[in-house]
N, C-alpha and C. Protein backbone atom coordinates (compact mmCIF):
# COMPACT_ATOMS: atom_id res chain seq x y z
N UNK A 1 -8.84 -13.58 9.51
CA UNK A 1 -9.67 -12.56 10.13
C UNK A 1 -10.40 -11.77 9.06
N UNK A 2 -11.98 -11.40 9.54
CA UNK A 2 -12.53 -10.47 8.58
C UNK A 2 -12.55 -9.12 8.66
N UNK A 3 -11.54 -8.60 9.88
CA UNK A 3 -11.47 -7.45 10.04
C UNK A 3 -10.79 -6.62 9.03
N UNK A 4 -11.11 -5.46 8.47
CA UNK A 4 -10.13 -5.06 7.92
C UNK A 4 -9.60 -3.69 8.59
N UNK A 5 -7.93 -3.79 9.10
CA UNK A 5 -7.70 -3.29 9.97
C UNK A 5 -7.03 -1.83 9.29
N UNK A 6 -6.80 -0.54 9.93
CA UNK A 6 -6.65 0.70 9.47
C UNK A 6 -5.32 0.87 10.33
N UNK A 7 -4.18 1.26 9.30
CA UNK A 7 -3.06 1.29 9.32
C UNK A 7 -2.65 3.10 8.84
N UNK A 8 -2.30 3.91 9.97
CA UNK A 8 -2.13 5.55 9.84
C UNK A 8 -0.92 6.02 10.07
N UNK A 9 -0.39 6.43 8.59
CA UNK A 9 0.98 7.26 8.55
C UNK A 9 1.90 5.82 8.70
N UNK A 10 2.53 6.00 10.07
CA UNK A 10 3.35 5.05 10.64
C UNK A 10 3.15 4.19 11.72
N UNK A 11 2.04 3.99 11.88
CA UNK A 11 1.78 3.59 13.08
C UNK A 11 0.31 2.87 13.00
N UNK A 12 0.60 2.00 13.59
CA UNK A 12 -1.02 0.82 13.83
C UNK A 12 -0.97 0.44 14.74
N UNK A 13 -2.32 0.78 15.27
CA UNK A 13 -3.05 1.12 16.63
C UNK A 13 -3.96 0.20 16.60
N UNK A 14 -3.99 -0.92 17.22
CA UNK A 14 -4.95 -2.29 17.91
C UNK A 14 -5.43 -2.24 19.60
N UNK A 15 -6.52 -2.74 19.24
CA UNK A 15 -7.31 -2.65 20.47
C UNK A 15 -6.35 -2.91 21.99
N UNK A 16 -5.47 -4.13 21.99
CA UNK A 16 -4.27 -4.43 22.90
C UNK A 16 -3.02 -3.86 22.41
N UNK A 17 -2.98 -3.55 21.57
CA UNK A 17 -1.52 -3.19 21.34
C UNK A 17 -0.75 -2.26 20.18
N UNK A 18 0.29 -1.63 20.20
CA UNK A 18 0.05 -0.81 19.14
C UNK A 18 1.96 -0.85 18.65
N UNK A 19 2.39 -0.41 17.77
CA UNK A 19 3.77 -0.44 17.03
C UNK A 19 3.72 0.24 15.56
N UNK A 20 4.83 0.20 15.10
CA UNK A 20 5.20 1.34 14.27
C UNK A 20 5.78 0.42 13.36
N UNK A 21 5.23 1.04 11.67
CA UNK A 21 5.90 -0.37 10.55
C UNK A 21 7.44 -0.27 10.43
N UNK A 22 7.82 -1.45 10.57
CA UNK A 22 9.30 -1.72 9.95
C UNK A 22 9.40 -2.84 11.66
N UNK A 23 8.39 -2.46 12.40
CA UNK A 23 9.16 -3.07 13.86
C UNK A 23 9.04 -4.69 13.76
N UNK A 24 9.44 -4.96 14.66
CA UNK A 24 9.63 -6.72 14.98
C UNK A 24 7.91 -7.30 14.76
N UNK A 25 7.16 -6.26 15.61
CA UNK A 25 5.53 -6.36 15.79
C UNK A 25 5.00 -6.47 14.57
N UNK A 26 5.47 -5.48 13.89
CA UNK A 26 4.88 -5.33 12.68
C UNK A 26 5.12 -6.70 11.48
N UNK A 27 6.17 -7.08 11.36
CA UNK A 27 6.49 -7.94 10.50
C UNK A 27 5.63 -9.40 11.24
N UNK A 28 5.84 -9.93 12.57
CA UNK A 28 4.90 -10.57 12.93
C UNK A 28 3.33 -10.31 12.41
N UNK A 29 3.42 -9.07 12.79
CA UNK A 29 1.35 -8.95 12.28
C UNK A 29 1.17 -9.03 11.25
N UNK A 30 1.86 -8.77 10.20
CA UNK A 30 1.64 -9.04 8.68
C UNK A 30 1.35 -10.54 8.26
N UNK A 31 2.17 -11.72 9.12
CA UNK A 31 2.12 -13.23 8.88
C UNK A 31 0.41 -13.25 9.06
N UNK A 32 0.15 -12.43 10.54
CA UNK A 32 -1.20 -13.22 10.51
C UNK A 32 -2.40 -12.48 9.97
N UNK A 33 -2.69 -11.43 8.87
CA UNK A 33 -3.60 -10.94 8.33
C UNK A 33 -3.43 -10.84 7.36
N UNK A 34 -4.87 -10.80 6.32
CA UNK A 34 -4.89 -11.15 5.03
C UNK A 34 -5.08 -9.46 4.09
N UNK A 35 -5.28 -8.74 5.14
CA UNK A 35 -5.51 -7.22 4.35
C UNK A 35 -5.38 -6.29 5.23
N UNK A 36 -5.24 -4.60 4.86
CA UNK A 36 -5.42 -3.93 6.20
C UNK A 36 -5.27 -2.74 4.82
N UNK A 37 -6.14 -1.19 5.41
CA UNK A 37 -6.00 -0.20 4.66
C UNK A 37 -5.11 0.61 5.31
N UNK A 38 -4.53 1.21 4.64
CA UNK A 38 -3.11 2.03 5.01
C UNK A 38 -3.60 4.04 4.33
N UNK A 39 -3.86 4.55 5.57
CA UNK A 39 -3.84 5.83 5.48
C UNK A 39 -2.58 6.89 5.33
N UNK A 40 -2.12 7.09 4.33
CA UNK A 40 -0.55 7.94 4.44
C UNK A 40 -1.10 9.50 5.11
N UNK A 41 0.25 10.38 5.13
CA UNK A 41 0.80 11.22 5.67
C UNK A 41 -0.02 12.61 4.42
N UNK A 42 -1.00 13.40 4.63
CA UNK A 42 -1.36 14.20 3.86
C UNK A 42 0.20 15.18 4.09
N UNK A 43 0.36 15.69 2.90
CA UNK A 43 1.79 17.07 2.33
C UNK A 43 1.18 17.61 2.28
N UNK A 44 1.66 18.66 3.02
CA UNK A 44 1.25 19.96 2.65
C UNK A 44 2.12 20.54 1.61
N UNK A 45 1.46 21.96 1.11
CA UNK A 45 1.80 22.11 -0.62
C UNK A 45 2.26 21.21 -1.97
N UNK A 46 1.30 20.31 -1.45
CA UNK A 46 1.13 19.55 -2.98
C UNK A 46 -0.22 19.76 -3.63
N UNK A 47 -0.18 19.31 -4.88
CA UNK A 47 -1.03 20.12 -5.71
C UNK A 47 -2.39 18.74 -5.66
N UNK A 48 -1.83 17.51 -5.39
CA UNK A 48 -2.71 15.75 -5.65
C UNK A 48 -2.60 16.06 -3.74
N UNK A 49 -3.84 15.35 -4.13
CA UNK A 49 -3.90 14.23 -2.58
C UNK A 49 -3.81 13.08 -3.01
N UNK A 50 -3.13 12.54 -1.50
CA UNK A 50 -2.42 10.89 -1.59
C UNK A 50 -3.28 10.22 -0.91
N UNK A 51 -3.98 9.20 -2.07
CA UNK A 51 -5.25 8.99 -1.51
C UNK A 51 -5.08 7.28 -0.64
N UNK A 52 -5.80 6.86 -0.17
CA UNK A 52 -5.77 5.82 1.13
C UNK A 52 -5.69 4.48 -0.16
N UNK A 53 -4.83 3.75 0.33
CA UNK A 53 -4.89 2.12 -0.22
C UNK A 53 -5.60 1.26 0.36
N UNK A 54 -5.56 -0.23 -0.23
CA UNK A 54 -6.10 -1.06 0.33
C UNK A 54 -4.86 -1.96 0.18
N UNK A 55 -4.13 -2.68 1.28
CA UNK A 55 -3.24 -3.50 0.84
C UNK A 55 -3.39 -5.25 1.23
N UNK A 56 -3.59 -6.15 0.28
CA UNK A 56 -4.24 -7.27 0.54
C UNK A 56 -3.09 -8.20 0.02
N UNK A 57 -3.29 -9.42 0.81
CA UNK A 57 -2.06 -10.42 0.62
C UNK A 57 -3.09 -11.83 -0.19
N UNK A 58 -2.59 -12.04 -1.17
CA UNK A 58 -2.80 -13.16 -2.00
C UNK A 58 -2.05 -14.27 -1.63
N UNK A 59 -2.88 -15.63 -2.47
CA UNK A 59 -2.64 -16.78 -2.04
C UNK A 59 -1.22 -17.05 -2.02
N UNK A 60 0.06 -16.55 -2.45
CA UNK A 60 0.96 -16.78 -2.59
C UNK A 60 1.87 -16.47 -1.54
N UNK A 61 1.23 -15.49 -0.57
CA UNK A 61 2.07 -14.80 0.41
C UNK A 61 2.32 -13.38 0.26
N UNK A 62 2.27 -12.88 -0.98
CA UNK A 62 2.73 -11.90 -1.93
C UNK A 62 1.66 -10.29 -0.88
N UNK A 63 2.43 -9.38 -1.50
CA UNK A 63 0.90 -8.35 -0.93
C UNK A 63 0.84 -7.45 -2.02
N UNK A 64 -0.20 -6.75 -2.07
CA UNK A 64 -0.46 -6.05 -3.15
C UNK A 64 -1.42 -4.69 -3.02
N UNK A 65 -1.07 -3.75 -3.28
CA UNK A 65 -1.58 -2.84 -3.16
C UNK A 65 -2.60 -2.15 -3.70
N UNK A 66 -4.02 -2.25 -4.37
CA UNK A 66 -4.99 -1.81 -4.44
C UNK A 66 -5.79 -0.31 -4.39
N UNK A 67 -5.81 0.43 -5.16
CA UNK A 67 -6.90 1.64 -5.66
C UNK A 67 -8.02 1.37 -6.73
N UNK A 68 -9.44 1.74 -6.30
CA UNK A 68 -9.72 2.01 -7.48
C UNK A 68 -9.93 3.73 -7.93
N UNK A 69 -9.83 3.58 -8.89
CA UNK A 69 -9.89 5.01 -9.67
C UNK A 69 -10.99 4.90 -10.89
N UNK A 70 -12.23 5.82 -11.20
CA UNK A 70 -13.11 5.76 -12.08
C UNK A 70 -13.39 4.33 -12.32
N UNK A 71 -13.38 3.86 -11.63
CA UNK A 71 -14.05 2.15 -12.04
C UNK A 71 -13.02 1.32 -12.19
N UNK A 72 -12.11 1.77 -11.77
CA UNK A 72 -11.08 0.86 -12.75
C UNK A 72 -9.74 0.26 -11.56
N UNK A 73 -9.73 -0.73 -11.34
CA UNK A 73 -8.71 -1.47 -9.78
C UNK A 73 -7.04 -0.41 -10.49
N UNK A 74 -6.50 -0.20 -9.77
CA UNK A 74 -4.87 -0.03 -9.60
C UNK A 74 -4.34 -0.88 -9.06
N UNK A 75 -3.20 -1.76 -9.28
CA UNK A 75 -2.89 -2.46 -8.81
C UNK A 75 -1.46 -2.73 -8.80
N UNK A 76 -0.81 -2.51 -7.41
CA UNK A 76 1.00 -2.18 -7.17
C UNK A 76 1.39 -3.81 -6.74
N UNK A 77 2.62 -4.13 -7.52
CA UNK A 77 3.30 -5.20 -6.31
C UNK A 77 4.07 -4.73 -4.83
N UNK A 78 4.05 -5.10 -4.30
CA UNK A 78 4.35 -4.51 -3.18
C UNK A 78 5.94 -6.05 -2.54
N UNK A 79 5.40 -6.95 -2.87
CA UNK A 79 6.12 -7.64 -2.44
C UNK A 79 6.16 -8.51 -0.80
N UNK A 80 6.76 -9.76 -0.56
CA UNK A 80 6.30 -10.62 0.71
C UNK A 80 6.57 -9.92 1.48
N UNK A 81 5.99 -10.10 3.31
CA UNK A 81 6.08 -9.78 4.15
C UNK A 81 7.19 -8.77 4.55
N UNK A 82 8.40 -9.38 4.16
CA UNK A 82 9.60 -9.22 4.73
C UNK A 82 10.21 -8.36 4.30
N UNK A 83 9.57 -7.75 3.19
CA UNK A 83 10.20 -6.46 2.13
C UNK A 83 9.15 -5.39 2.43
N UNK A 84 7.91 -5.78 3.16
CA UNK A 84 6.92 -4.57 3.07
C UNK A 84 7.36 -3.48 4.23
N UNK A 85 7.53 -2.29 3.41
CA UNK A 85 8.46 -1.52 4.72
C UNK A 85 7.37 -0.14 4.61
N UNK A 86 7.83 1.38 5.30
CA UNK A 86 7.11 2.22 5.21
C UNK A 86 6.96 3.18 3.83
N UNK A 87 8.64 3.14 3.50
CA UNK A 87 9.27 3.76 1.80
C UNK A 87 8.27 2.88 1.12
N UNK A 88 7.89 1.89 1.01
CA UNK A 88 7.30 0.48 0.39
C UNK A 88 5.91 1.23 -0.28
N UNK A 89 5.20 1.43 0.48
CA UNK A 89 4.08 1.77 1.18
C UNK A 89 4.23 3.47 0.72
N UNK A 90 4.58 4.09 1.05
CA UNK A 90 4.29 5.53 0.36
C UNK A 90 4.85 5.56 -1.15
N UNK A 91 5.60 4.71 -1.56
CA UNK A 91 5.99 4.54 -2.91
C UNK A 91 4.55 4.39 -3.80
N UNK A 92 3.82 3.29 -2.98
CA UNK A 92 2.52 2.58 -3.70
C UNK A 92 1.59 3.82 -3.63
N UNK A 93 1.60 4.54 -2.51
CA UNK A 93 0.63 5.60 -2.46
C UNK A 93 1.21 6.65 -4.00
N UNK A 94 2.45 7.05 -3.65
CA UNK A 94 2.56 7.95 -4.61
C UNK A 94 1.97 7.63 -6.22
N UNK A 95 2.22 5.95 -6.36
CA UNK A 95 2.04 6.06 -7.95
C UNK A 95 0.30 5.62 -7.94
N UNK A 96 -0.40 5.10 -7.15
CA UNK A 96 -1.60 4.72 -7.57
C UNK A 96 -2.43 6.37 -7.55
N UNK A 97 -1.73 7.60 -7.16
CA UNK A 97 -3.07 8.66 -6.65
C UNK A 97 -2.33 9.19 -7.68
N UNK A 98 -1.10 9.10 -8.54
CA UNK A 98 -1.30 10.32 -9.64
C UNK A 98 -2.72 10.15 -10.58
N UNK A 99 -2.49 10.98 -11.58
CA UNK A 99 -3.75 10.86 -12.38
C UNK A 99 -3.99 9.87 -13.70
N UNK A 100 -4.93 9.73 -14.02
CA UNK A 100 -5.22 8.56 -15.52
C UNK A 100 -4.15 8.49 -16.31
N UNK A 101 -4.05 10.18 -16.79
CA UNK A 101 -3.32 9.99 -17.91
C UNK A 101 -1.65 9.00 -17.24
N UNK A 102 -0.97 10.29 -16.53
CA UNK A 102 0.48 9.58 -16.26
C UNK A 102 0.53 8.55 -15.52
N UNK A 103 -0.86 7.55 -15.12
CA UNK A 103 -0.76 6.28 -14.53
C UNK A 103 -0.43 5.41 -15.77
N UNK A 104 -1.37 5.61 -16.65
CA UNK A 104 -1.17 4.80 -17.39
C UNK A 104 -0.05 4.84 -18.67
N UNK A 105 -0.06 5.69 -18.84
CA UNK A 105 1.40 6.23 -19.56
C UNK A 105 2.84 6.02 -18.65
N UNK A 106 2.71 5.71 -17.47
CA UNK A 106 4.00 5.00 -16.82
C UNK A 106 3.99 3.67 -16.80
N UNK A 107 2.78 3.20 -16.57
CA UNK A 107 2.57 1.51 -17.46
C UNK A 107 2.72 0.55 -18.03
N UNK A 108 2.44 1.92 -19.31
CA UNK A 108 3.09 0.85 -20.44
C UNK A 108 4.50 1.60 -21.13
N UNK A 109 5.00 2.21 -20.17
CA UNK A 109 6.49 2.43 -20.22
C UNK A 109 7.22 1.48 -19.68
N UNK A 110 6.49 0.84 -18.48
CA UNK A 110 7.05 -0.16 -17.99
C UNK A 110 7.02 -1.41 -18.41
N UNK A 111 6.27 -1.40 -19.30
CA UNK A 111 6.00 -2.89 -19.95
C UNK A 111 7.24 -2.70 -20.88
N UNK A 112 7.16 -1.78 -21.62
CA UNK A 112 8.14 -1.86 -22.80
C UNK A 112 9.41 -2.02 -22.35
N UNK A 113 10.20 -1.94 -21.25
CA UNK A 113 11.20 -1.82 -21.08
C UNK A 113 11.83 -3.79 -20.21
N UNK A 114 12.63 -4.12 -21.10
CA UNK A 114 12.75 -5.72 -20.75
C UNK A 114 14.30 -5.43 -19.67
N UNK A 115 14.12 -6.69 -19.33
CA UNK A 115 15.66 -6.84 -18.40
C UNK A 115 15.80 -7.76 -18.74
């Protein structure tokens, strides 16, 4: 499908039908679309806004979470279908809307650190 469908807070709302992520519906609808933007939950008294993703599934099955910022893609693993939950999903929001500096300075903290 070339739709790209808009996914708010907790809940995605389709023309026939509507459900809440984590449900039975939901994990079905994920098999059959290739992207959808995900609007989170604005906080009140925070100092950042948590800005809207784009979350798109690659050839592998995989999904991935998408910002750009000043020109430049952000890019979260998010993980297959079956792991993409709502914690999932505001996790990705939280780290793609901090700012340049501590995006990228958590980065390559993460690179450096092996298992």
């Amino acid at each position: 499908m070339n739709r790209l469908f808009k996914v708010v807070d907790n809940f995605v709302d389709l023309n026939n039908r509507s459900f809440y992520i984590g449900s039975q519906k939901w994990y079905q609808w994920l098999e059959t679309i290739k992207s959808f933007n995900y609007e989170p939950p604005q906080l009140t008294g925070y100092t950042y806004v948590r800005h809207n993703i784009t979350v798109r599934k690659r050839s592998n099955g995989k999904f991935y979470a998408i910002r750009t910022v000043n020109c430049r893609q952000r890019v979260r693993y998010l993980g297959s279908p079956s792991d993409l939950d709502y914690e999932r999903l505001q996790n990705a929001v939280d780290e793609l809307s901090i700012d340049d500096y501590l995006y990228y300075r958590l980065k390559s903290n993460k690179s450096r650190i092996k298992i």
